[in-house]
PDB file of N, CA and C in Angstrom:
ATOM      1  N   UNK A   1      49.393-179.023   0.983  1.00  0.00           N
ATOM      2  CA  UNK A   1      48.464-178.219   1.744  1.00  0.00           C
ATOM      3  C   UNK A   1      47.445-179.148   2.414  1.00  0.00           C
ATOM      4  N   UNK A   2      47.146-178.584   3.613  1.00  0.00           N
ATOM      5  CA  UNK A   2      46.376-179.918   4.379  1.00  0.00           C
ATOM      6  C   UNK A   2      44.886-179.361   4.657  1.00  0.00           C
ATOM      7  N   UNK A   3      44.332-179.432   4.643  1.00  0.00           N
ATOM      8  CA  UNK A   3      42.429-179.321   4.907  1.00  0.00           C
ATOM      9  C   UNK A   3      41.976-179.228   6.001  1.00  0.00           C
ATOM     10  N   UNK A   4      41.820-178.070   6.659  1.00  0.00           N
ATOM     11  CA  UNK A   4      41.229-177.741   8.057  1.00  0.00           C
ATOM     12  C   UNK A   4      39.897-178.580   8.260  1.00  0.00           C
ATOM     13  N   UNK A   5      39.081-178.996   9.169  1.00  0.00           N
ATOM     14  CA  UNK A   5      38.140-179.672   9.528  1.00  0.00           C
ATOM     15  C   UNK A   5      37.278-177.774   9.561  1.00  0.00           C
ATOM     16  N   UNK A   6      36.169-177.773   8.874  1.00  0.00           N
ATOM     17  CA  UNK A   6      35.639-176.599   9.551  1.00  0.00           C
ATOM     18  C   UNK A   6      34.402-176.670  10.074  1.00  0.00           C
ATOM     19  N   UNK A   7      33.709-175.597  10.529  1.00  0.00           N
ATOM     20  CA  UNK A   7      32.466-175.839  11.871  1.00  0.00           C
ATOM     21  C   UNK A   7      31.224-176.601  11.208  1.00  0.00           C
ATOM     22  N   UNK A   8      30.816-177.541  11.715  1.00  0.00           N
ATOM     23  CA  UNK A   8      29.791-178.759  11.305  1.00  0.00           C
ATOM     24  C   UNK A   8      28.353-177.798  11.172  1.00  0.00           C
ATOM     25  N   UNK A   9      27.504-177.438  10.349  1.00  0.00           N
ATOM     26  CA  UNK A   9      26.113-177.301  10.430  1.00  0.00           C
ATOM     27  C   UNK A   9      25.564-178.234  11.339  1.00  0.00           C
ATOM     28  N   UNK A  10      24.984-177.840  12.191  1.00  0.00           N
ATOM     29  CA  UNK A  10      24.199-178.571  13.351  1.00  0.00           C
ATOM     30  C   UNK A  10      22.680-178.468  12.853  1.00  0.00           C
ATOM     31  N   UNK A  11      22.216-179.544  11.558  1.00  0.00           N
ATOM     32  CA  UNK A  11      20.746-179.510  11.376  1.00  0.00           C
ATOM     33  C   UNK A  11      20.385-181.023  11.652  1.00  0.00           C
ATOM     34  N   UNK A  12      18.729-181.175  11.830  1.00  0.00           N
ATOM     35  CA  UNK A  12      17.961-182.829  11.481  1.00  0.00           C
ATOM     36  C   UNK A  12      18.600-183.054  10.107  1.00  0.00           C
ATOM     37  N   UNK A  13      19.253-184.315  10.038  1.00  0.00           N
ATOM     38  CA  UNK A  13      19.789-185.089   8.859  1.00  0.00           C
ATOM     39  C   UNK A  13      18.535-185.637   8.600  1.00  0.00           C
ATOM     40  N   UNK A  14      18.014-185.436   7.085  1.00  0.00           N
ATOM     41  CA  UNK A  14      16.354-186.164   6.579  1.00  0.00           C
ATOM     42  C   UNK A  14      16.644-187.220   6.648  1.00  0.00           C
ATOM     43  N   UNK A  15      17.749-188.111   5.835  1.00  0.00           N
ATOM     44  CA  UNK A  15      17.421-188.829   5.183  1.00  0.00           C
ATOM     45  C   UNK A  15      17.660-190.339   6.570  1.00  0.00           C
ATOM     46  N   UNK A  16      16.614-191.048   6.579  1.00  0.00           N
ATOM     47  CA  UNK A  16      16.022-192.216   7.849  1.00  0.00           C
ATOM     48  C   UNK A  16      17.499-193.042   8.104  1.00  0.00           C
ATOM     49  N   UNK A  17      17.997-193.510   7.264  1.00  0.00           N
ATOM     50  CA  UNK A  17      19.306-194.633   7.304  1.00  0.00           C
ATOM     51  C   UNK A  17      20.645-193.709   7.658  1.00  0.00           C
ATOM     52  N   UNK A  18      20.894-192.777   7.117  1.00  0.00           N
ATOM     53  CA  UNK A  18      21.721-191.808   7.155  1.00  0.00           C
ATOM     54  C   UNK A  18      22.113-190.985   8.978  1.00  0.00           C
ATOM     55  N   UNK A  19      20.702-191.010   9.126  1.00  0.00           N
ATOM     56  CA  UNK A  19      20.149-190.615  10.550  1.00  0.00           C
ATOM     57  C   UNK A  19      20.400-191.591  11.598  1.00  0.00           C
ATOM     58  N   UNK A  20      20.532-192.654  11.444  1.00  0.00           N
ATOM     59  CA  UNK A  20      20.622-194.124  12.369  1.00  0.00           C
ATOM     60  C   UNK A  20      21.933-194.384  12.453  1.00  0.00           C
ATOM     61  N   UNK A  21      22.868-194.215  11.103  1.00  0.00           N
ATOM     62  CA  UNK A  21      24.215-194.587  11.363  1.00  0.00           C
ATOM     63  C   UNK A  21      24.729-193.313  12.228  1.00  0.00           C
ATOM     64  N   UNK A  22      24.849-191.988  11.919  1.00  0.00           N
ATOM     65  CA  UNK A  22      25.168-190.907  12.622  1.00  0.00           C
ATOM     66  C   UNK A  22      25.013-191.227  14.179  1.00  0.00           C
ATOM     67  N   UNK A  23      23.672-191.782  14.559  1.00  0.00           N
ATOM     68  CA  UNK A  23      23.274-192.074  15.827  1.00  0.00           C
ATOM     69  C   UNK A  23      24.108-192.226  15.889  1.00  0.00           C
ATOM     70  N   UNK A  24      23.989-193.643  15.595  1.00  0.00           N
ATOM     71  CA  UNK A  24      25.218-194.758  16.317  1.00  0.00           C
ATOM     72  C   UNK A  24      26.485-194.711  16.496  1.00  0.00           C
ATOM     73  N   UNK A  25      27.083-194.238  15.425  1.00  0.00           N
ATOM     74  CA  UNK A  25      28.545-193.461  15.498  1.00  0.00           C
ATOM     75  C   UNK A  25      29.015-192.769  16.962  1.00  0.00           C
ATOM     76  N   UNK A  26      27.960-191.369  16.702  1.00  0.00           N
ATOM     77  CA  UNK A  26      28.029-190.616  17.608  1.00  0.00           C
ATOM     78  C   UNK A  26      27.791-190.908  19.226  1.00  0.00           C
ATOM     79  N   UNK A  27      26.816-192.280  19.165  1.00  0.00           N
ATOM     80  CA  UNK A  27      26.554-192.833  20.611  1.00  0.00           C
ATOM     81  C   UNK A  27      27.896-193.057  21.322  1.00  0.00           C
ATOM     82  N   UNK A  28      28.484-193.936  20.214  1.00  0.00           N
ATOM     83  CA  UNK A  28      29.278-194.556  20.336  1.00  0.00           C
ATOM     84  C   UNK A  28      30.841-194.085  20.957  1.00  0.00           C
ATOM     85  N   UNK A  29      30.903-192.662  20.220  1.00  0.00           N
ATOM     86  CA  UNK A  29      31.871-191.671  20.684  1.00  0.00           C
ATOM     87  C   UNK A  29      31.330-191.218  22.029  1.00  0.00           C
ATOM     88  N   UNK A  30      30.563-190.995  22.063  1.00  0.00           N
ATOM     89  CA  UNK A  30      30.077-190.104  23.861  1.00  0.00           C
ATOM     90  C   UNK A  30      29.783-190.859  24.455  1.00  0.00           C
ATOM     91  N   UNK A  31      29.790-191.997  24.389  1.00  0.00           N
ATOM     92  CA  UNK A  31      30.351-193.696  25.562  1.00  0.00           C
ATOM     93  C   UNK A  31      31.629-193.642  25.781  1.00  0.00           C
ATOM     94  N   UNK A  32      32.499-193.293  24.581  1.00  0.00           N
ATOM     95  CA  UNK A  32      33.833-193.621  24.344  1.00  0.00           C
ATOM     96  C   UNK A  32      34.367-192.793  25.863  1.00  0.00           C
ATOM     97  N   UNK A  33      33.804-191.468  25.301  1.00  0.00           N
ATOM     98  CA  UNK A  33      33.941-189.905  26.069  1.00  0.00           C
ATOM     99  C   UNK A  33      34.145-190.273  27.845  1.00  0.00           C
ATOM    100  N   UNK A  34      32.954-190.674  28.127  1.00  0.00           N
ATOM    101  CA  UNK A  34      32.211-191.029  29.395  1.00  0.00           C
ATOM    102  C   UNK A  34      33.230-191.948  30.110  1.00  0.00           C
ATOM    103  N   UNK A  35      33.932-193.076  29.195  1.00  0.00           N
ATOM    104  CA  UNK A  35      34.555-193.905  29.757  1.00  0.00           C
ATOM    105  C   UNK A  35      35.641-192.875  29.906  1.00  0.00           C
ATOM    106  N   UNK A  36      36.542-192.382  29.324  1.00  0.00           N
ATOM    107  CA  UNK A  36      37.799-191.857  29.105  1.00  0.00           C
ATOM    108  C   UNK A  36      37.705-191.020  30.530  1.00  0.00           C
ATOM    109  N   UNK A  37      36.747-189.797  30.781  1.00  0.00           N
ATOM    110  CA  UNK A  37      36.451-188.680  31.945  1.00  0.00           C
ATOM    111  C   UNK A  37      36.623-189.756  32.838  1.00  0.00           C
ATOM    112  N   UNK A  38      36.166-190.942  33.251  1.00  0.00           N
ATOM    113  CA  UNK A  38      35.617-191.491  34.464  1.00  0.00           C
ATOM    114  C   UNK A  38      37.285-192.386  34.624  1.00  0.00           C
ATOM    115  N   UNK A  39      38.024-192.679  33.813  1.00  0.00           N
ATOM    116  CA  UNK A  39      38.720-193.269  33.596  1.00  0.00           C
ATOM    117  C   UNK A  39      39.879-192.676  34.326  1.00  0.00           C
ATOM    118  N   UNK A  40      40.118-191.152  33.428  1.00  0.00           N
ATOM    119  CA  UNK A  40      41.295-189.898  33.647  1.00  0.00           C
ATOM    120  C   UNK A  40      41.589-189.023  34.678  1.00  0.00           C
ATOM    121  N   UNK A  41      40.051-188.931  35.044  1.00  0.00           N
ATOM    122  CA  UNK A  41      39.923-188.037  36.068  1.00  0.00           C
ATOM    123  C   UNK A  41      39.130-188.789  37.638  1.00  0.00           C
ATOM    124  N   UNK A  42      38.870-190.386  37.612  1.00  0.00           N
ATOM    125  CA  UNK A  42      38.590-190.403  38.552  1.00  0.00           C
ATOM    126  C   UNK A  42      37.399-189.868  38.977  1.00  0.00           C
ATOM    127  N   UNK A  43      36.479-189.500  38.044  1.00  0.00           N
ATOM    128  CA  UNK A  43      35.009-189.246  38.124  1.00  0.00           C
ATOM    129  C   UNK A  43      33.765-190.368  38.049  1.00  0.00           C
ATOM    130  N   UNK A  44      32.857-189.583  38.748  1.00  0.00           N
ATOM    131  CA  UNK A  44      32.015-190.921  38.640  1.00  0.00           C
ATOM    132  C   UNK A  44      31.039-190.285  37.567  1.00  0.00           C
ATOM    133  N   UNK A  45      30.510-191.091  36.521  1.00  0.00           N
ATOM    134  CA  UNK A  45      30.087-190.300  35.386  1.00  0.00           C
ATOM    135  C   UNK A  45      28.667-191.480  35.022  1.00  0.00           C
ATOM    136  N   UNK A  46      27.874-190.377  35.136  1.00  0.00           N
ATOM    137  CA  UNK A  46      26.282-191.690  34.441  1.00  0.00           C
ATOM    138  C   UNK A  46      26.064-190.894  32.746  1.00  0.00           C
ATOM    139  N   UNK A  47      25.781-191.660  32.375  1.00  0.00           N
ATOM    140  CA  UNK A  47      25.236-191.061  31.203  1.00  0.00           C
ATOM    141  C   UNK A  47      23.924-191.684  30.482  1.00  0.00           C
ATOM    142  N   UNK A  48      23.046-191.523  29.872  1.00  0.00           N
ATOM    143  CA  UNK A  48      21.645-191.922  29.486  1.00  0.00           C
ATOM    144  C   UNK A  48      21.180-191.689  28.269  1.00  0.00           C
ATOM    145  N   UNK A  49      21.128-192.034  27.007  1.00  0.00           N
ATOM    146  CA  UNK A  49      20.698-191.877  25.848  1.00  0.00           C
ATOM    147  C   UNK A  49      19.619-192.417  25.282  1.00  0.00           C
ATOM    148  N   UNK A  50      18.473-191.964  24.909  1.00  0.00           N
ATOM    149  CA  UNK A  50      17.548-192.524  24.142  1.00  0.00           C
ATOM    150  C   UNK A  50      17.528-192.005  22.622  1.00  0.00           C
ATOM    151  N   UNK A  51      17.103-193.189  22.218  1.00  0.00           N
ATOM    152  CA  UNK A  51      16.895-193.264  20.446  1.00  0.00           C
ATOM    153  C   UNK A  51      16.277-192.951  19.944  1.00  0.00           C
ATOM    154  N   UNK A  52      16.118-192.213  19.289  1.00  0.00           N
ATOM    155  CA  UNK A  52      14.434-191.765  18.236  1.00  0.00           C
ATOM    156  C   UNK A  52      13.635-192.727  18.580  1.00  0.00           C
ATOM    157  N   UNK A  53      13.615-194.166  18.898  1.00  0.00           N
ATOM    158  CA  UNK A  53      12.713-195.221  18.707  1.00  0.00           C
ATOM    159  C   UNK A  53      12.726-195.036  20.254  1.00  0.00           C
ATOM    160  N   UNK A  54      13.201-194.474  20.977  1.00  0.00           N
ATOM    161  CA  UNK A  54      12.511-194.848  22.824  1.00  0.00           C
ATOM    162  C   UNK A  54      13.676-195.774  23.486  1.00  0.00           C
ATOM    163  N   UNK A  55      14.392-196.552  22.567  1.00  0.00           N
ATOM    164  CA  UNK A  55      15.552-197.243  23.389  1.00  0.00           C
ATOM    165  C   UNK A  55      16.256-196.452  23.864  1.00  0.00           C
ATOM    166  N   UNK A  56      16.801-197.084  25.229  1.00  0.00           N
ATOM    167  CA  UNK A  56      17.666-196.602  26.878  1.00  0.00           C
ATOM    168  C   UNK A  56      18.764-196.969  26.392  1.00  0.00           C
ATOM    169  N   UNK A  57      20.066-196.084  26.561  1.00  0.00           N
ATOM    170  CA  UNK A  57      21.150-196.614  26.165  1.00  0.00           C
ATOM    171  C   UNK A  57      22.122-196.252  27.691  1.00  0.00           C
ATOM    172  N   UNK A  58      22.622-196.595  28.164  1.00  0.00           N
ATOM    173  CA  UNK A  58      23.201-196.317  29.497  1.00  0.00           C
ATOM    174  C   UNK A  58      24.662-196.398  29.524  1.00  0.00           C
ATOM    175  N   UNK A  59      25.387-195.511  30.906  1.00  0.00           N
ATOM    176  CA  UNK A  59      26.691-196.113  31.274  1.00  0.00           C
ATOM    177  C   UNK A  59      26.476-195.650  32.374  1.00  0.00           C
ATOM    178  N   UNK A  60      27.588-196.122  32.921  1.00  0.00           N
ATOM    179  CA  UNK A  60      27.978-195.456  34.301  1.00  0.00           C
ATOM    180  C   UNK A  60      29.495-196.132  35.077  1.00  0.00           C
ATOM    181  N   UNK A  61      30.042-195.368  35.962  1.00  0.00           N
ATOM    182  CA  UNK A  61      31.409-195.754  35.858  1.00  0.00           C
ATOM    183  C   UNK A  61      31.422-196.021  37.386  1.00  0.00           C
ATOM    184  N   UNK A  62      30.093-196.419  38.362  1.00  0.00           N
ATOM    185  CA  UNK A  62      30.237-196.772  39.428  1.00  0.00           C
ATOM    186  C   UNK A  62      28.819-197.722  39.653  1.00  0.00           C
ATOM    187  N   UNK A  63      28.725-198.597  40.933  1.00  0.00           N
ATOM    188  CA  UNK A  63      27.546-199.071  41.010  1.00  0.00           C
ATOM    189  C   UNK A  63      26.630-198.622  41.214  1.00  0.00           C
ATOM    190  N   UNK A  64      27.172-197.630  42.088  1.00  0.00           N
ATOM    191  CA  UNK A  64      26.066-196.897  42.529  1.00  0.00           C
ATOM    192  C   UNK A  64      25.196-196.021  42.022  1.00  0.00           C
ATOM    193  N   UNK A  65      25.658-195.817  40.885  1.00  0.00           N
ATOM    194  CA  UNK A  65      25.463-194.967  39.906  1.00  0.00           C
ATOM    195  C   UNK A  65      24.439-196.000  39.390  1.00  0.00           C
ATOM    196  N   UNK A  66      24.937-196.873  38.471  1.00  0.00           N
ATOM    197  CA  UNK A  66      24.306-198.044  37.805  1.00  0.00           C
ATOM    198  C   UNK A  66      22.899-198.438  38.521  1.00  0.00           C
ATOM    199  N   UNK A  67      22.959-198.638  40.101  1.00  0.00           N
ATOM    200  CA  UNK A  67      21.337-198.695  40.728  1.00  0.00           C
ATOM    201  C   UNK A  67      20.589-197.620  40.694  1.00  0.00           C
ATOM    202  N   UNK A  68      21.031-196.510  40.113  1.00  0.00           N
ATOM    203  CA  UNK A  68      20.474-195.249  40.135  1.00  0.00           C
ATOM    204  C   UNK A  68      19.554-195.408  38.840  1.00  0.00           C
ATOM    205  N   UNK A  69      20.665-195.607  37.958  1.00  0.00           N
ATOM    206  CA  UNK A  69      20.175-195.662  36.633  1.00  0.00           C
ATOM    207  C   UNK A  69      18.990-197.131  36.455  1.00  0.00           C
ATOM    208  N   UNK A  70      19.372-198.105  36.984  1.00  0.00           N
ATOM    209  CA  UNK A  70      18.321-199.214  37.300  1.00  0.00           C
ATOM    210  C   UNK A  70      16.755-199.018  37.904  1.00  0.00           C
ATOM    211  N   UNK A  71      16.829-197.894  38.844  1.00  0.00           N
ATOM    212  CA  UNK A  71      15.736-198.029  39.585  1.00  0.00           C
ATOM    213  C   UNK A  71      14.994-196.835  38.681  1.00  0.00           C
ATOM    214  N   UNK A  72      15.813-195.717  38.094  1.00  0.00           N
ATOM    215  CA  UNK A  72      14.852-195.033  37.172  1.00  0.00           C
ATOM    216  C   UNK A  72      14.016-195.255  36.088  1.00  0.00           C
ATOM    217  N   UNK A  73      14.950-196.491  35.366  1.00  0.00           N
ATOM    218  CA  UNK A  73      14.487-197.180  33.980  1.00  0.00           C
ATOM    219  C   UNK A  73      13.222-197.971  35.011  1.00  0.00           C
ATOM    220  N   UNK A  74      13.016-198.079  35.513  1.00  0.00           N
ATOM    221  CA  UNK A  74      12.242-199.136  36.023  1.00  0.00           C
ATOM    222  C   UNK A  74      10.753-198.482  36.796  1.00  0.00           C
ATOM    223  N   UNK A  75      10.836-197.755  37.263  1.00  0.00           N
ATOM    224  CA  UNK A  75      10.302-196.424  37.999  1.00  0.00           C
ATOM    225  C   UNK A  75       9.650-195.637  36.664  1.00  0.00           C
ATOM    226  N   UNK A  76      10.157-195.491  35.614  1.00  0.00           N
ATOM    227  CA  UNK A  76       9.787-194.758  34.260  1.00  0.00           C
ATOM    228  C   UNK A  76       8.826-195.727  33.547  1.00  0.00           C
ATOM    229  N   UNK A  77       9.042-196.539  33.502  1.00  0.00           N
ATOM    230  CA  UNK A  77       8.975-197.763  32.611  1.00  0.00           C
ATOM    231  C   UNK A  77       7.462-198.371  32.813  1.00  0.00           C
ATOM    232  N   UNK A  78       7.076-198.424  34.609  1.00  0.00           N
ATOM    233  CA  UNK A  78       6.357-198.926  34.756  1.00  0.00           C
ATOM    234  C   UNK A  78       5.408-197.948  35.441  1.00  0.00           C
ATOM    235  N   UNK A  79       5.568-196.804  35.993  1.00  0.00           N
ATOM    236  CA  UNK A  79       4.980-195.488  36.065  1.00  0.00           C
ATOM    237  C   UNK A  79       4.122-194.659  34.708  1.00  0.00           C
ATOM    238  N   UNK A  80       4.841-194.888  33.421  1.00  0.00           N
ATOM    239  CA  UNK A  80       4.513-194.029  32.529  1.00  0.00           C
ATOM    240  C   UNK A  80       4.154-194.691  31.184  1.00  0.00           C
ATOM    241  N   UNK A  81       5.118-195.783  30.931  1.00  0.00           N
ATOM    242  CA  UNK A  81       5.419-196.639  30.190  1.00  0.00           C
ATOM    243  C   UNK A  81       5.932-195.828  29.111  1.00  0.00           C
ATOM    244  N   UNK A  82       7.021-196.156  28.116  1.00  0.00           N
ATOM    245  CA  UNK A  82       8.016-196.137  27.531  1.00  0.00           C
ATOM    246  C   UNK A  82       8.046-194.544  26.385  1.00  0.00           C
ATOM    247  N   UNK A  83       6.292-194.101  26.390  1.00  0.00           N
ATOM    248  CA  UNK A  83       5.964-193.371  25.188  1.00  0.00           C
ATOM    249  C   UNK A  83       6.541-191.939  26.322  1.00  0.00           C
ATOM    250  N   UNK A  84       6.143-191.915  27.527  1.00  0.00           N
ATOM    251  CA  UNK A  84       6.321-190.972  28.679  1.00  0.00           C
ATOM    252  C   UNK A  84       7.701-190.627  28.981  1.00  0.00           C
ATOM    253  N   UNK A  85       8.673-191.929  28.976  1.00  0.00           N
ATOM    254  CA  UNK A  85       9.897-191.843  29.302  1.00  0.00           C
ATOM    255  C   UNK A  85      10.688-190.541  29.144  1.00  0.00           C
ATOM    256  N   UNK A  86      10.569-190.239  27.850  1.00  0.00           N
ATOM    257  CA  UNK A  86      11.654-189.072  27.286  1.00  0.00           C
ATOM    258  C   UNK A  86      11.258-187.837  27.902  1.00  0.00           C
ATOM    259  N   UNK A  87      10.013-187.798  27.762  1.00  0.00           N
ATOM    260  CA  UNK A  87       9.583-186.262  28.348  1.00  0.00           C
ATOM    261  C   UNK A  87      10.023-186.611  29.827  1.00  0.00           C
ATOM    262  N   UNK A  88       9.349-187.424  30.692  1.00  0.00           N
ATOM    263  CA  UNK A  88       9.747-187.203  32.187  1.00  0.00           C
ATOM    264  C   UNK A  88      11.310-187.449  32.656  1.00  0.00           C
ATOM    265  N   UNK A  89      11.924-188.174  31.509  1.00  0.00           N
ATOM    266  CA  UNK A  89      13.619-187.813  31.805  1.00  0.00           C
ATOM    267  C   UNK A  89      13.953-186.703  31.462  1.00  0.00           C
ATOM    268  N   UNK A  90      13.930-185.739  30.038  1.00  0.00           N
ATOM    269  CA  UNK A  90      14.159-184.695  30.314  1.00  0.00           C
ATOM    270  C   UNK A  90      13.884-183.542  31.076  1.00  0.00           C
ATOM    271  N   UNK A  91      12.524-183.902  31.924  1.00  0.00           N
ATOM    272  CA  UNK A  91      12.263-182.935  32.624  1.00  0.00           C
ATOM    273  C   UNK A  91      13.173-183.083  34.048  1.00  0.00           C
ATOM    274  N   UNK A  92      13.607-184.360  34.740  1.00  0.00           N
ATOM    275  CA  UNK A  92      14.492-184.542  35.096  1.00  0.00           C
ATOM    276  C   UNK A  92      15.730-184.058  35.415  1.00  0.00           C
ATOM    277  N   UNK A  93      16.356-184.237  34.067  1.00  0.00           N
ATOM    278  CA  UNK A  93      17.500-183.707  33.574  1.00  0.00           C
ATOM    279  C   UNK A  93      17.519-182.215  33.646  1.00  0.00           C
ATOM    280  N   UNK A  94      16.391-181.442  33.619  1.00  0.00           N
ATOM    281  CA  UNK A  94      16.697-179.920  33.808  1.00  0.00           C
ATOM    282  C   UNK A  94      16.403-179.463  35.089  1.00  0.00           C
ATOM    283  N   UNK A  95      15.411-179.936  35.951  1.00  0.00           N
ATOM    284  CA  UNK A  95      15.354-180.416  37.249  1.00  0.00           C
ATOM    285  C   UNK A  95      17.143-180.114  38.172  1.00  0.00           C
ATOM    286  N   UNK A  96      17.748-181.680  37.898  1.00  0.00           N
ATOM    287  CA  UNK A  96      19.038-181.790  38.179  1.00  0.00           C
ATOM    288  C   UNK A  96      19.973-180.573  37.960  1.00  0.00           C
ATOM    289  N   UNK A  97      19.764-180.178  36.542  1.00  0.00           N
ATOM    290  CA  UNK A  97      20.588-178.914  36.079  1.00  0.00           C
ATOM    291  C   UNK A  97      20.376-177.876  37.126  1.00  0.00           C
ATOM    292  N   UNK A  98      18.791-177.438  37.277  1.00  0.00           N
ATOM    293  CA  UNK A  98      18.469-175.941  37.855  1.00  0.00           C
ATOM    294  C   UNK A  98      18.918-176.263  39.300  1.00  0.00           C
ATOM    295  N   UNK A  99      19.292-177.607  39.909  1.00  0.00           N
ATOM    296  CA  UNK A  99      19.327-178.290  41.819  1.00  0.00           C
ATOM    297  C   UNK A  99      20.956-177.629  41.992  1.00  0.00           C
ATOM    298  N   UNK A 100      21.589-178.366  40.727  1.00  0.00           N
ATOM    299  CA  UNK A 100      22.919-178.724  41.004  1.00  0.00           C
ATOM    300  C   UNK A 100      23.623-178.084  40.349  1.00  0.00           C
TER     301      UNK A 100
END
């Protein structure tokens, strides 16, 4: 008899170390992701992750994309400085959502 995978509780994991590897794992898969779409389908795909700690984690599967993502980190960075970042990217990001 084989063991179904069943639906994940989606809560904050407490415990600090526990929480960091999950990150990373999971970063790591939705890079994986990003490459594969941009790869399969011939999409141009940006993607942007920050860390509990404020680190930028990036991809992108074109240049143009990549100066996009360059001139924002940079534009954020030195506009707001780093504590600002998250809020004015996500506001961004829903921005983009409600445009497009």
């Amino acid at each position: 008899m084989t063991s179904k995978r069943g639906r994940v509780l989606l809560r904050r994991i407490e415990d600090k170390t526990s929480r960091q590897v999950r990150f990373s794992k999971r970063r790591s898969g939705l890079f994986k992701k990003a490459f594969e779409l941009a790869t399969l389908c011939d999409a141009e795909v940006a993607l942007l992750v920050f860390s509990p700690a404020g680190k930028l984690y990036e991809y992108s599967s074109s240049s143009r994309i990549r100066d996009m993502i360059s001139w924002l980190d940079r534009f954020l960075f030195t506009s707001f400085g780093r504590s600002e970042m998250l809020r004015c990217t996500t506001t961004l990001a829903l921005y983009r959502h409600a445009v497009f």
